[in-house]
C-alpha atoms as a PDB file:
ATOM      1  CA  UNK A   1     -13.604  12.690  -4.792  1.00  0.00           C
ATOM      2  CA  UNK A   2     -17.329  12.038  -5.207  1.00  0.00           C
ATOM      3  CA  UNK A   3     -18.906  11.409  -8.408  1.00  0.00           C
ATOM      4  CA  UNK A   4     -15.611  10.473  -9.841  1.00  0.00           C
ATOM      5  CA  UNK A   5     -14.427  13.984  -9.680  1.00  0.00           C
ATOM      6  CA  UNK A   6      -9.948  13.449  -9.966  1.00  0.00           C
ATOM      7  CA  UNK A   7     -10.194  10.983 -12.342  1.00  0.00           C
ATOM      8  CA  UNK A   8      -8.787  13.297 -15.091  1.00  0.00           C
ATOM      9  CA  UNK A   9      -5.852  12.950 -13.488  1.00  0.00           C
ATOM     10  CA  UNK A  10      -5.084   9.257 -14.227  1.00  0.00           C
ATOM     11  CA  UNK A  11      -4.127   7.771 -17.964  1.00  0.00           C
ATOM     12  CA  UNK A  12      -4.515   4.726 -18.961  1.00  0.00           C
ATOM     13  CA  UNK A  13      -2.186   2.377 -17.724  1.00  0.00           C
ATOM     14  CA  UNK A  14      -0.839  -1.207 -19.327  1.00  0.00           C
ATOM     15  CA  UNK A  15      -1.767  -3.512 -16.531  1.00  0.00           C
ATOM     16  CA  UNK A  16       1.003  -5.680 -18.399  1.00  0.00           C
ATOM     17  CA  UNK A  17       3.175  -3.667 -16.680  1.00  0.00           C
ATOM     18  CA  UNK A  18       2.143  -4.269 -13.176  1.00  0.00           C
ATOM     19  CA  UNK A  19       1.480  -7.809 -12.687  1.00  0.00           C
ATOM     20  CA  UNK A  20       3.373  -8.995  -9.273  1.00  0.00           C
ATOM     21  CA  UNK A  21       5.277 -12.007  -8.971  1.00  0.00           C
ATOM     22  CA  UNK A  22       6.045 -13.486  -4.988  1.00  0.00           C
ATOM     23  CA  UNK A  23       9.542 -13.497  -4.760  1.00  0.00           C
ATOM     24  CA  UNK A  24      11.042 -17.146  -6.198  1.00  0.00           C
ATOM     25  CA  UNK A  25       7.488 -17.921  -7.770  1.00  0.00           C
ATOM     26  CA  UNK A  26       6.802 -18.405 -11.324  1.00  0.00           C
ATOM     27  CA  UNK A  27       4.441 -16.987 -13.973  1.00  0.00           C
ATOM     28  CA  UNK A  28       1.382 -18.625 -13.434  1.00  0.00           C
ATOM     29  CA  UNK A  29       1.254 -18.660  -9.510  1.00  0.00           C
ATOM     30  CA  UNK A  30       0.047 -14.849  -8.174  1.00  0.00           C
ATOM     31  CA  UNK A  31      -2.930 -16.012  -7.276  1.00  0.00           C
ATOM     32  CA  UNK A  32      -2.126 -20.254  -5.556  1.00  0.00           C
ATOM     33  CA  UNK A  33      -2.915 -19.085  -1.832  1.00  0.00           C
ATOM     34  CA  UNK A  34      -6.005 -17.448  -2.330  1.00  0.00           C
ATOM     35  CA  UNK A  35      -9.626 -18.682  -1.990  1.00  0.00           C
ATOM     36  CA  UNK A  36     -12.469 -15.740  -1.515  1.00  0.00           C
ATOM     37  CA  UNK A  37     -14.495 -18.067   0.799  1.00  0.00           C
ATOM     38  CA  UNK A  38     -12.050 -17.958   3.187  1.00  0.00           C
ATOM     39  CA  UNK A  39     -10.989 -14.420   3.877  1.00  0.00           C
ATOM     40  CA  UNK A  40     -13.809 -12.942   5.411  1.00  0.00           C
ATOM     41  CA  UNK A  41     -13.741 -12.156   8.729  1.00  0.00           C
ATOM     42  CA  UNK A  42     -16.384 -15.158   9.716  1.00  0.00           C
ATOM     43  CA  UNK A  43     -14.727 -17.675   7.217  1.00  0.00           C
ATOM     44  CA  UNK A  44     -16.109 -19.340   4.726  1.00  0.00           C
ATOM     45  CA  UNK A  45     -19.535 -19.757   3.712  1.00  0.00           C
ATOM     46  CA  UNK A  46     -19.189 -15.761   2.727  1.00  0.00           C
ATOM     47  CA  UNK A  47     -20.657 -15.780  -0.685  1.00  0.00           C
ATOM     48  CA  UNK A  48     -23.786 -14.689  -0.220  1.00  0.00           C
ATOM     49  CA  UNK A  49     -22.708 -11.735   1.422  1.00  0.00           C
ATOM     50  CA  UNK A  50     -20.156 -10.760  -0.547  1.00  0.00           C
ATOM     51  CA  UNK A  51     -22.575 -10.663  -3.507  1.00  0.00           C
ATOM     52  CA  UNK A  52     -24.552  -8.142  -1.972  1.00  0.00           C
ATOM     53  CA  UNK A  53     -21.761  -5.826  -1.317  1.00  0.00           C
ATOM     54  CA  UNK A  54     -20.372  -2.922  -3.631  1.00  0.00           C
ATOM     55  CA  UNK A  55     -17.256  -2.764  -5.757  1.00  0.00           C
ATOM     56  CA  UNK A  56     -14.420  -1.425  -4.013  1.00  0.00           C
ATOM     57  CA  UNK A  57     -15.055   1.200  -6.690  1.00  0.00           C
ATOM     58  CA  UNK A  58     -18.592   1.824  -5.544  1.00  0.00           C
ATOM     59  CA  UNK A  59     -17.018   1.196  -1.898  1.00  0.00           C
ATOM     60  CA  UNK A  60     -14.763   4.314  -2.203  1.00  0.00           C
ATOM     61  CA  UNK A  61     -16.789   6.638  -4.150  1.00  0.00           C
ATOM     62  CA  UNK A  62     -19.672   6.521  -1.198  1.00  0.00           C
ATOM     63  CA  UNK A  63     -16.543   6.885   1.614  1.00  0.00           C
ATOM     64  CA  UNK A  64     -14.233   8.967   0.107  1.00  0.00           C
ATOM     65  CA  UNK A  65     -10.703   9.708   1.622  1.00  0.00           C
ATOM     66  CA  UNK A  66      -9.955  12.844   0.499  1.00  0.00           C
ATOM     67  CA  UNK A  67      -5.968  13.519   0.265  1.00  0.00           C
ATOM     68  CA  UNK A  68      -5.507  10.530   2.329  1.00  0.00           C
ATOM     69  CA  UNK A  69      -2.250   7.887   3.005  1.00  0.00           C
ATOM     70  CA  UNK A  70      -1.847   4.494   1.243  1.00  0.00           C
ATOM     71  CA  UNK A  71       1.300   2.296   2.106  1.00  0.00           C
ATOM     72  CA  UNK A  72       1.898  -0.712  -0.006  1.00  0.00           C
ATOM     73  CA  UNK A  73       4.842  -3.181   1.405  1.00  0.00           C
ATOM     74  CA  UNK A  74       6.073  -5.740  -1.238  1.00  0.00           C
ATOM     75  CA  UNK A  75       4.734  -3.410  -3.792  1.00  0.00           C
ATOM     76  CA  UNK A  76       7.302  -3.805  -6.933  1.00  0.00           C
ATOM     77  CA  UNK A  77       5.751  -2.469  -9.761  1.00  0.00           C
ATOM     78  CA  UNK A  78       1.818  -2.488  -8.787  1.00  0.00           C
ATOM     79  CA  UNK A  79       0.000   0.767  -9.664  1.00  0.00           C
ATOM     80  CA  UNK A  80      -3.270  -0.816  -8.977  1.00  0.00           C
ATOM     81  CA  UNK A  81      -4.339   0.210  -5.951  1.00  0.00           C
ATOM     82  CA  UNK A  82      -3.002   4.073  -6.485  1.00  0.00           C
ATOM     83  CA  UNK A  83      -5.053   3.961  -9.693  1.00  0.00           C
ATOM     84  CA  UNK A  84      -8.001   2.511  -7.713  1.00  0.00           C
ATOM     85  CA  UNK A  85      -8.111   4.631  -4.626  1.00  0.00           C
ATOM     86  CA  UNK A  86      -6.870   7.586  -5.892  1.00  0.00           C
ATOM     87  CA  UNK A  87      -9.488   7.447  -8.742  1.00  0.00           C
ATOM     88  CA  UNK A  88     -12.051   6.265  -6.668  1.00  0.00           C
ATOM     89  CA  UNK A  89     -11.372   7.947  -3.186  1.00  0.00           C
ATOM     90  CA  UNK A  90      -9.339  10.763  -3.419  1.00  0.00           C
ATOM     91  CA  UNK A  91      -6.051   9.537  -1.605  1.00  0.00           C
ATOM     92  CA  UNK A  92      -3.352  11.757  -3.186  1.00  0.00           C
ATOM     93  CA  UNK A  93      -0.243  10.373  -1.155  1.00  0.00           C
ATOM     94  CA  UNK A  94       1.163   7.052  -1.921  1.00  0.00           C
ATOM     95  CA  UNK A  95       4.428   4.660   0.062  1.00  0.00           C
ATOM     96  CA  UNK A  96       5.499   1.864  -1.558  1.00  0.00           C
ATOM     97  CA  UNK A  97       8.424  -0.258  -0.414  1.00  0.00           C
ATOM     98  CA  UNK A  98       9.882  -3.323  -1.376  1.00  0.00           C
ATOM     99  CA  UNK A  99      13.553  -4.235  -2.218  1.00  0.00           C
ATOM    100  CA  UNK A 100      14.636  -7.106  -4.698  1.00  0.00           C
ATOM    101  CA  UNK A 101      17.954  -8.170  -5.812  1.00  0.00           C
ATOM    102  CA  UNK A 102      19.311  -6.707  -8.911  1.00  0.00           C
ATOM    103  CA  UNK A 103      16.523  -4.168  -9.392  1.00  0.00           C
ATOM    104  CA  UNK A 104      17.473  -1.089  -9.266  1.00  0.00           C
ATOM    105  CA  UNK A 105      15.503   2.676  -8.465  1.00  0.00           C
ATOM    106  CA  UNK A 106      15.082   3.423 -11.984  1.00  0.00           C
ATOM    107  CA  UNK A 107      13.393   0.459 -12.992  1.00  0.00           C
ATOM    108  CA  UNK A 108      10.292   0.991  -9.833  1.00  0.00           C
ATOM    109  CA  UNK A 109      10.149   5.171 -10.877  1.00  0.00           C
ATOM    110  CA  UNK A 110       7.869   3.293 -13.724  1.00  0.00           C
ATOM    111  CA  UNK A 111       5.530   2.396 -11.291  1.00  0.00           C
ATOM    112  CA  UNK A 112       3.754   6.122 -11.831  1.00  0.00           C
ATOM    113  CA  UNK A 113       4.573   5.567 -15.904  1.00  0.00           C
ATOM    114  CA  UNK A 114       1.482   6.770 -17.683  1.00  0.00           C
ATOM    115  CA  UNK A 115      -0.563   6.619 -14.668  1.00  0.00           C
ATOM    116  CA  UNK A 116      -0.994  10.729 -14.024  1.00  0.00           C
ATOM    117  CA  UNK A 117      -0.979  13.513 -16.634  1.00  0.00           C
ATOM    118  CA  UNK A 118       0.392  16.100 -14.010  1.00  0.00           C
ATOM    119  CA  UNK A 119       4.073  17.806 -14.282  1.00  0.00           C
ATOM    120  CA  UNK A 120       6.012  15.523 -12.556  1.00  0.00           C
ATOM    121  CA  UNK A 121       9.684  16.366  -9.950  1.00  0.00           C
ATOM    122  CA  UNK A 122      11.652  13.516  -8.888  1.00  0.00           C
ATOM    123  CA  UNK A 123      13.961  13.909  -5.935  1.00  0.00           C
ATOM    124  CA  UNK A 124      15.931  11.524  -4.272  1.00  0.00           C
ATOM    125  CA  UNK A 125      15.200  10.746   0.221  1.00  0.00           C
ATOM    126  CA  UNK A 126      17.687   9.594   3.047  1.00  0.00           C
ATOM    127  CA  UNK A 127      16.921   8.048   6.243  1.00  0.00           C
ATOM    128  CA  UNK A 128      17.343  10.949   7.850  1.00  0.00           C
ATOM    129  CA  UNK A 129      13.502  11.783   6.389  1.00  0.00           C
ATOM    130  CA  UNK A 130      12.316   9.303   8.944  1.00  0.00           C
ATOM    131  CA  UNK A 131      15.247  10.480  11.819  1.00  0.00           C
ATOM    132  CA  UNK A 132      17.584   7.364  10.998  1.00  0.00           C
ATOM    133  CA  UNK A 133      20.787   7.484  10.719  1.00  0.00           C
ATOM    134  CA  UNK A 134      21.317   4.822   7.801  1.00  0.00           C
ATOM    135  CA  UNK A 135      18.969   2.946   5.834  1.00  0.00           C
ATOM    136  CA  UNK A 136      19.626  -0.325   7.702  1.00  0.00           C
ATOM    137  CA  UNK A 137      18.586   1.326  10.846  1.00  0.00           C
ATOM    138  CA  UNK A 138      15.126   1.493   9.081  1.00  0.00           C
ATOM    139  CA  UNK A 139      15.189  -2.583   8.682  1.00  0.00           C
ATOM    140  CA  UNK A 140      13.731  -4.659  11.052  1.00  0.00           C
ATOM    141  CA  UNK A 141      17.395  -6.687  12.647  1.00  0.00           C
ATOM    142  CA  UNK A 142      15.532 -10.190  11.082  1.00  0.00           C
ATOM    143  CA  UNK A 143      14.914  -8.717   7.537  1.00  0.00           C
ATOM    144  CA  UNK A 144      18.327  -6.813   7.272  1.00  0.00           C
ATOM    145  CA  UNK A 145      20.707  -9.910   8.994  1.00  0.00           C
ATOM    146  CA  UNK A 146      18.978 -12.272   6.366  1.00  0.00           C
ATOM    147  CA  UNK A 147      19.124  -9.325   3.413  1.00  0.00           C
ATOM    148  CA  UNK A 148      22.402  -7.454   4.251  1.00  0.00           C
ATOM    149  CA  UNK A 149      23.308  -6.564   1.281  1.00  0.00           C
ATOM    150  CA  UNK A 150      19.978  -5.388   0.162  1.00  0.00           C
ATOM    151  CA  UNK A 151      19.768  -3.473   3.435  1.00  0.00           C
ATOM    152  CA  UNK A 152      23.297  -1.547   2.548  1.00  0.00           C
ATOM    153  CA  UNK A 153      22.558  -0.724  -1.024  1.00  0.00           C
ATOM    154  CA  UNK A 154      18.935   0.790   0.148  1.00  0.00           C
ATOM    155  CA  UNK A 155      17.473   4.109  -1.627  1.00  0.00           C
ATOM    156  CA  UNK A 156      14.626   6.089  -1.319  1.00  0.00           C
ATOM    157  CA  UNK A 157      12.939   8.452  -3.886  1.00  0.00           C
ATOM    158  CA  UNK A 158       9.785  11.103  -4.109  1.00  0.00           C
ATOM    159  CA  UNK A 159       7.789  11.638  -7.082  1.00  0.00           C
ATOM    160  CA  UNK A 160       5.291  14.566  -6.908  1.00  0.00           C
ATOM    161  CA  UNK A 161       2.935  15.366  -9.690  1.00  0.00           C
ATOM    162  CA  UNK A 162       1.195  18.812  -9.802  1.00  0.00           C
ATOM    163  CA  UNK A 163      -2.224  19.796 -12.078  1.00  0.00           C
ATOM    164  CA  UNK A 164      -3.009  23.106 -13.931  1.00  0.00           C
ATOM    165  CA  UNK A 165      -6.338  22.741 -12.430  1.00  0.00           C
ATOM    166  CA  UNK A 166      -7.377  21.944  -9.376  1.00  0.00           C
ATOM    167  CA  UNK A 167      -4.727  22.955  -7.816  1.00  0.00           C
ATOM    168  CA  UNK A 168      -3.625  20.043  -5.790  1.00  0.00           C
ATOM    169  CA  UNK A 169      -1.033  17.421  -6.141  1.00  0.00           C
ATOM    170  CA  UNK A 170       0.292  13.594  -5.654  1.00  0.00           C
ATOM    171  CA  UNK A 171       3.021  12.322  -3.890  1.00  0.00           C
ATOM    172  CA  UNK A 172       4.555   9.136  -4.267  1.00  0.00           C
ATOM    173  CA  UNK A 173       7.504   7.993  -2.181  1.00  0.00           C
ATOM    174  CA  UNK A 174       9.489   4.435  -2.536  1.00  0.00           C
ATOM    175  CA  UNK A 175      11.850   3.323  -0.461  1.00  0.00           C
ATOM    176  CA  UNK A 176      14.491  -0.002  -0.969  1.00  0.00           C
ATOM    177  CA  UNK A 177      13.854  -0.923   2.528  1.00  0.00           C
ATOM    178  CA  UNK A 178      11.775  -4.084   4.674  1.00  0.00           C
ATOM    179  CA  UNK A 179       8.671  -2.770   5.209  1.00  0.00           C
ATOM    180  CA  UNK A 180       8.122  -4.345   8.455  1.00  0.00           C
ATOM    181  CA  UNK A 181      10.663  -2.160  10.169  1.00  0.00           C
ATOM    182  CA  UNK A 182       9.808   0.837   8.371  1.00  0.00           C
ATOM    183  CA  UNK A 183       6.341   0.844   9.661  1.00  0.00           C
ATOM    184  CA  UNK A 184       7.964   2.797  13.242  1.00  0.00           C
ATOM    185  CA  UNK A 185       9.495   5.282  11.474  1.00  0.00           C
ATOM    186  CA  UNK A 186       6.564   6.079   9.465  1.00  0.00           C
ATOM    187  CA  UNK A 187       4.613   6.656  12.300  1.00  0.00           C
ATOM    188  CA  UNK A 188       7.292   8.207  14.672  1.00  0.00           C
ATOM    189  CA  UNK A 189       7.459  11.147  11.906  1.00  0.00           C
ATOM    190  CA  UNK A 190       3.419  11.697  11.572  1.00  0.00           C
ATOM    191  CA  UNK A 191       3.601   9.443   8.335  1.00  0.00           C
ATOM    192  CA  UNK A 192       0.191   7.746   9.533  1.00  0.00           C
ATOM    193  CA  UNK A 193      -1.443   5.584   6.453  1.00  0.00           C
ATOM    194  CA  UNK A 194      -5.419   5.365   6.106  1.00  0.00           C
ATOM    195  CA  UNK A 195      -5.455   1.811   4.191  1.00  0.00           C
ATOM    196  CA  UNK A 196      -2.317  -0.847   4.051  1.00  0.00           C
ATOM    197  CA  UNK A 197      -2.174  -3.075   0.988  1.00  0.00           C
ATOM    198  CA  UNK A 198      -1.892  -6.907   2.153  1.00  0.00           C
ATOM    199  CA  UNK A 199      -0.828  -9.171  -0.626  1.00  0.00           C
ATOM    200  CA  UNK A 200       1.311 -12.685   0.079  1.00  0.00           C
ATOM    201  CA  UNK A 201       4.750 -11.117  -0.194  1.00  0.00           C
ATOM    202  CA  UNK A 202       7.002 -10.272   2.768  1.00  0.00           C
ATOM    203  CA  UNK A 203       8.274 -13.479   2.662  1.00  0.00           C
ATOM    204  CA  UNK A 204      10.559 -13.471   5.359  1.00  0.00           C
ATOM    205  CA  UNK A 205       7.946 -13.029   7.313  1.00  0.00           C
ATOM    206  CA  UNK A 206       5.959 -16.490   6.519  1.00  0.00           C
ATOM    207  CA  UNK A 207       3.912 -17.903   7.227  1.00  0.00           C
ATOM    208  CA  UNK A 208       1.079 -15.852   5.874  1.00  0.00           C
ATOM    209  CA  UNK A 209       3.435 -12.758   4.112  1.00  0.00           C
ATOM    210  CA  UNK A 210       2.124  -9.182   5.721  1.00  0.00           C
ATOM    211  CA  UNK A 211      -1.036 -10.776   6.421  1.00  0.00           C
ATOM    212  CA  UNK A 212      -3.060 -12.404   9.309  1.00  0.00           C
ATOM    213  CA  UNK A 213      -1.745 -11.913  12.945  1.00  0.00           C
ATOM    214  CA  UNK A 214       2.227 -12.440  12.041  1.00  0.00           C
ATOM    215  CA  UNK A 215       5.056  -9.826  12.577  1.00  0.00           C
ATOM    216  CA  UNK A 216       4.146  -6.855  10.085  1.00  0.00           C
ATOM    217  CA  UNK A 217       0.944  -7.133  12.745  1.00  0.00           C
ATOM    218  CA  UNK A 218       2.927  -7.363  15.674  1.00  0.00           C
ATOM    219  CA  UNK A 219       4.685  -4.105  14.544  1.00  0.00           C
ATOM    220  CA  UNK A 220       1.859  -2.065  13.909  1.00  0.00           C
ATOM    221  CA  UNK A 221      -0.143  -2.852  17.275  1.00  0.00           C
ATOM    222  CA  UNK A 222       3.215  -1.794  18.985  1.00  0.00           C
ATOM    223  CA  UNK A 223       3.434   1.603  16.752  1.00  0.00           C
ATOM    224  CA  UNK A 224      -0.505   2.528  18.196  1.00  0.00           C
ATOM    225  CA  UNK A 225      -1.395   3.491  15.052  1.00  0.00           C
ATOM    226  CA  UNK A 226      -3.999   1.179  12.823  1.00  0.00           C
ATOM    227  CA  UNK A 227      -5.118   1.809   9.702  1.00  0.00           C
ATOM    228  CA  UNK A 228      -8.756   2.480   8.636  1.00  0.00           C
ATOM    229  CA  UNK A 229      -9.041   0.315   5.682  1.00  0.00           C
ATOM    230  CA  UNK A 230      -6.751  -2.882   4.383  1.00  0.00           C
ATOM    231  CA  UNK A 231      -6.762  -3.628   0.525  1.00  0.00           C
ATOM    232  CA  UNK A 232      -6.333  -7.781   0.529  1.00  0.00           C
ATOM    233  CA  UNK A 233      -5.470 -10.122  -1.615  1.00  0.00           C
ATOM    234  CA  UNK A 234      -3.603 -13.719  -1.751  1.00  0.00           C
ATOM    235  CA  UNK A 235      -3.760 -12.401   1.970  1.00  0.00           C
ATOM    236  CA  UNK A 236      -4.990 -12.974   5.223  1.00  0.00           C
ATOM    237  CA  UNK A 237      -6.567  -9.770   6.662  1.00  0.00           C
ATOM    238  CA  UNK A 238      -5.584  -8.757   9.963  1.00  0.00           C
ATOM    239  CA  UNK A 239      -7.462  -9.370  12.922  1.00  0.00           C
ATOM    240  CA  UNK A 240     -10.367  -7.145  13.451  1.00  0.00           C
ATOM    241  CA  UNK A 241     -11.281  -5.962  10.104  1.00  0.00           C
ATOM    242  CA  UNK A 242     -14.129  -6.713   7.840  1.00  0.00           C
ATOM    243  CA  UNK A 243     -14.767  -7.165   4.231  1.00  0.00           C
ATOM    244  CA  UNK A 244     -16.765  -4.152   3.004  1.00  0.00           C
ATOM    245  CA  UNK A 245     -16.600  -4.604  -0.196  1.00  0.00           C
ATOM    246  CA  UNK A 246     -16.580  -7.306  -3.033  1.00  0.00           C
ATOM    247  CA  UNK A 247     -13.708  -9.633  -3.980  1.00  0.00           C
ATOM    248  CA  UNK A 248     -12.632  -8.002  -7.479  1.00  0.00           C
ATOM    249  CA  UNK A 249     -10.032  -9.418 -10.232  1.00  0.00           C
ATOM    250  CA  UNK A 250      -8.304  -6.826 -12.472  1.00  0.00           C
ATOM    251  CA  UNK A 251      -6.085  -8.019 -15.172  1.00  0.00           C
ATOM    252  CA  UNK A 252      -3.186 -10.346 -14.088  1.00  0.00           C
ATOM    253  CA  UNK A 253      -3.174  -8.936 -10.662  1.00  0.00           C
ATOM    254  CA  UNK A 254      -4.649 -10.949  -7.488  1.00  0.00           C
ATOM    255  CA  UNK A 255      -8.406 -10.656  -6.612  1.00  0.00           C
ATOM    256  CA  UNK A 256      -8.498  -8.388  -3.983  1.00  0.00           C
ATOM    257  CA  UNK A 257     -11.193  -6.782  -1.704  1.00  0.00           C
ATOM    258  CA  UNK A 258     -11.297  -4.194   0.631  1.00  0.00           C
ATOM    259  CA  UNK A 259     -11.390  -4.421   4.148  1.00  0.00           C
ATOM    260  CA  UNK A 260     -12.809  -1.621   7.268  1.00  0.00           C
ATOM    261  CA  UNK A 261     -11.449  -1.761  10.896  1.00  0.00           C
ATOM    262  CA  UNK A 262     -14.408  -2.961  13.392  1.00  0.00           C
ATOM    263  CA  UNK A 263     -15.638  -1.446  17.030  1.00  0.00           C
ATOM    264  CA  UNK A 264     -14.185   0.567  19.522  1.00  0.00           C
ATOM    265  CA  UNK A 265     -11.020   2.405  18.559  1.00  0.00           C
ATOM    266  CA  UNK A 266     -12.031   2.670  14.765  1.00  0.00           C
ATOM    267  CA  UNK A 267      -9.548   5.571  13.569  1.00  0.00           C
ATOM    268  CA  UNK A 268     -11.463   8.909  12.312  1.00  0.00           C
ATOM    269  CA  UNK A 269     -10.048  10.314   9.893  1.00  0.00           C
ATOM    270  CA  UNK A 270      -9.039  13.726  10.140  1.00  0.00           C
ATOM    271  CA  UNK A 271      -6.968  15.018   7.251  1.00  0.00           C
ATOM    272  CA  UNK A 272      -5.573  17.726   9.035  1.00  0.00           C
ATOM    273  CA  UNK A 273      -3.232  15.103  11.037  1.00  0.00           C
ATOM    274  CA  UNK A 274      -2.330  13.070   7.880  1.00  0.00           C
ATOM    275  CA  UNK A 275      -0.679  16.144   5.622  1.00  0.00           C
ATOM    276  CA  UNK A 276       1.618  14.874   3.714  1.00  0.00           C
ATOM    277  CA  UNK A 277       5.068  16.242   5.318  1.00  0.00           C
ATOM    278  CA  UNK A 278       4.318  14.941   8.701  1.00  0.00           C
ATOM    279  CA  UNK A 279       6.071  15.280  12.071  1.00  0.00           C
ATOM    280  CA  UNK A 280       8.900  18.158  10.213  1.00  0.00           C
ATOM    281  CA  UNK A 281       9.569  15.796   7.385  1.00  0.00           C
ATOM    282  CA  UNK A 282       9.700  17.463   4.000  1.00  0.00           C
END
């Protein structure tokens, strides 16, 4: 989506609405882990570069992904990064999972509130989407034997929007599950995301959340499929990715920046593989 073209498609949003809270922490502490110097691939000592490269705006409108996947684990609320690369870089298929005590699905359908001006279905999803037989199975055994009864009450849901004109559409799916062992059955059903959001959730998974070269990375390098770009903030970037774009604050939300995978077995991206429904899912 070059030039901006899409962006009709978003409304303004009340960033109020979005701002992300670890689990446990209080107002005031989104952002306590993070320090821009230190999250570049070469460590600190990084500002200097970073001045000299573009927005992730700038980043996305120059490398579009047209009708590409994001995933965002520990996501709540946050429309952030669907605002930014959907506006920006043409991704038009969105997964966000998280699961908190006492929230429930219709609360996190407001993550889309306001954010496109399209006709919008809503439709609930089972496990049997991603060829489980329960949502538990979907859980990683440490996440759901610490969570159980988060892991019994899971839920799933699909959102898609559809424009007059062009005709094309978004699709937004959230699932009530541990994103670390719902990465598998992403990719065993041809769910295969171009950029992962890193923030310092995922908790159970300390230290470090989803980021650095913990379990959420463990998983993925055993699924064979990696991601082309990571969206990072109050994160550790995984190994083997570098900051291509600047460190940017919006709002109340984290400072984030984006991040490109390096070398040899970079992923092309080839939307043809990526369509939305996957390996038979629908």
């Amino acid at each position: 989506m070059k030039n901006g073209k899409g962006c009709g498609e978003i409304l303004s949003h009340n960033p109020g609405k979005v701002g992300r809270l670890r689990k446990g922490a209080k107002k005031g502490q989104e952002e306590s882990s993070y320090n821009p110097g230190n999250v570049g691939r070469s460590g600190g000592g990084r500002q200097g570069v970073e001045e000299r490269l573009p927005s992730p705006e700038e980043y996305l409108r120059r490398n579009p992904i047209p009708g590409g996947m994001l995933y965002y684990p520990g996501s709540f609320v946050d429309a952030e990064p669907m605002k930014l690369f959907h506006g920006h870089g043409g991704l038009r298929r969105f997964i966000h999972v998280d699961y908190r005590p006492g929230i429930g699905e219709e609360y996190y359908q407001k993550t889309t509130e306001n954010i496109f001006n399209g006709s919008m279905t809503t439709r609930p999803i089972g496990p049997e989407k991603f060829k489980a037989r329960r949502w538990k199975d979907v859980w990683h055994p440490q996440a759901g034997e610490r969570w159980i009864q988060e892991a019994v009450r899971s839920f799933g849901f699909h959102q898609e929007f559809r424009f007059a004109a062009p005709q094309k559409h978004v699709d937004f799916m959230f699932m009530a599950v541990d994103a670390v062992g719902a990465w598998k059955f992403l990719i065993r059903t041809g769910y295969l995301p171009n950029v992962v959001v890193l923030c310092a959730d995922g908790l159970n998974w300390v230290p470090g959340g989803f980021g650095g070269d913990g379990k959420f990375y463990e998983e993925v390098k055993k699924a064979g499929h990696w991601p082309e770009y990571l969206y990072v903030g109050c994160a550790r970037p995984w190994p083997g990715y570098t900051q291509v774009s600047r460190t940017v604050k919006m709002y109340d939300l984290p400072a984030r920046a984006i991040y490109r995978r390096e070398g040899p077995g970079k992923p092309s991206y080839n939307p043809g593989k990526v369509g939305w429904l996957g390996g038979g899912g629908g």
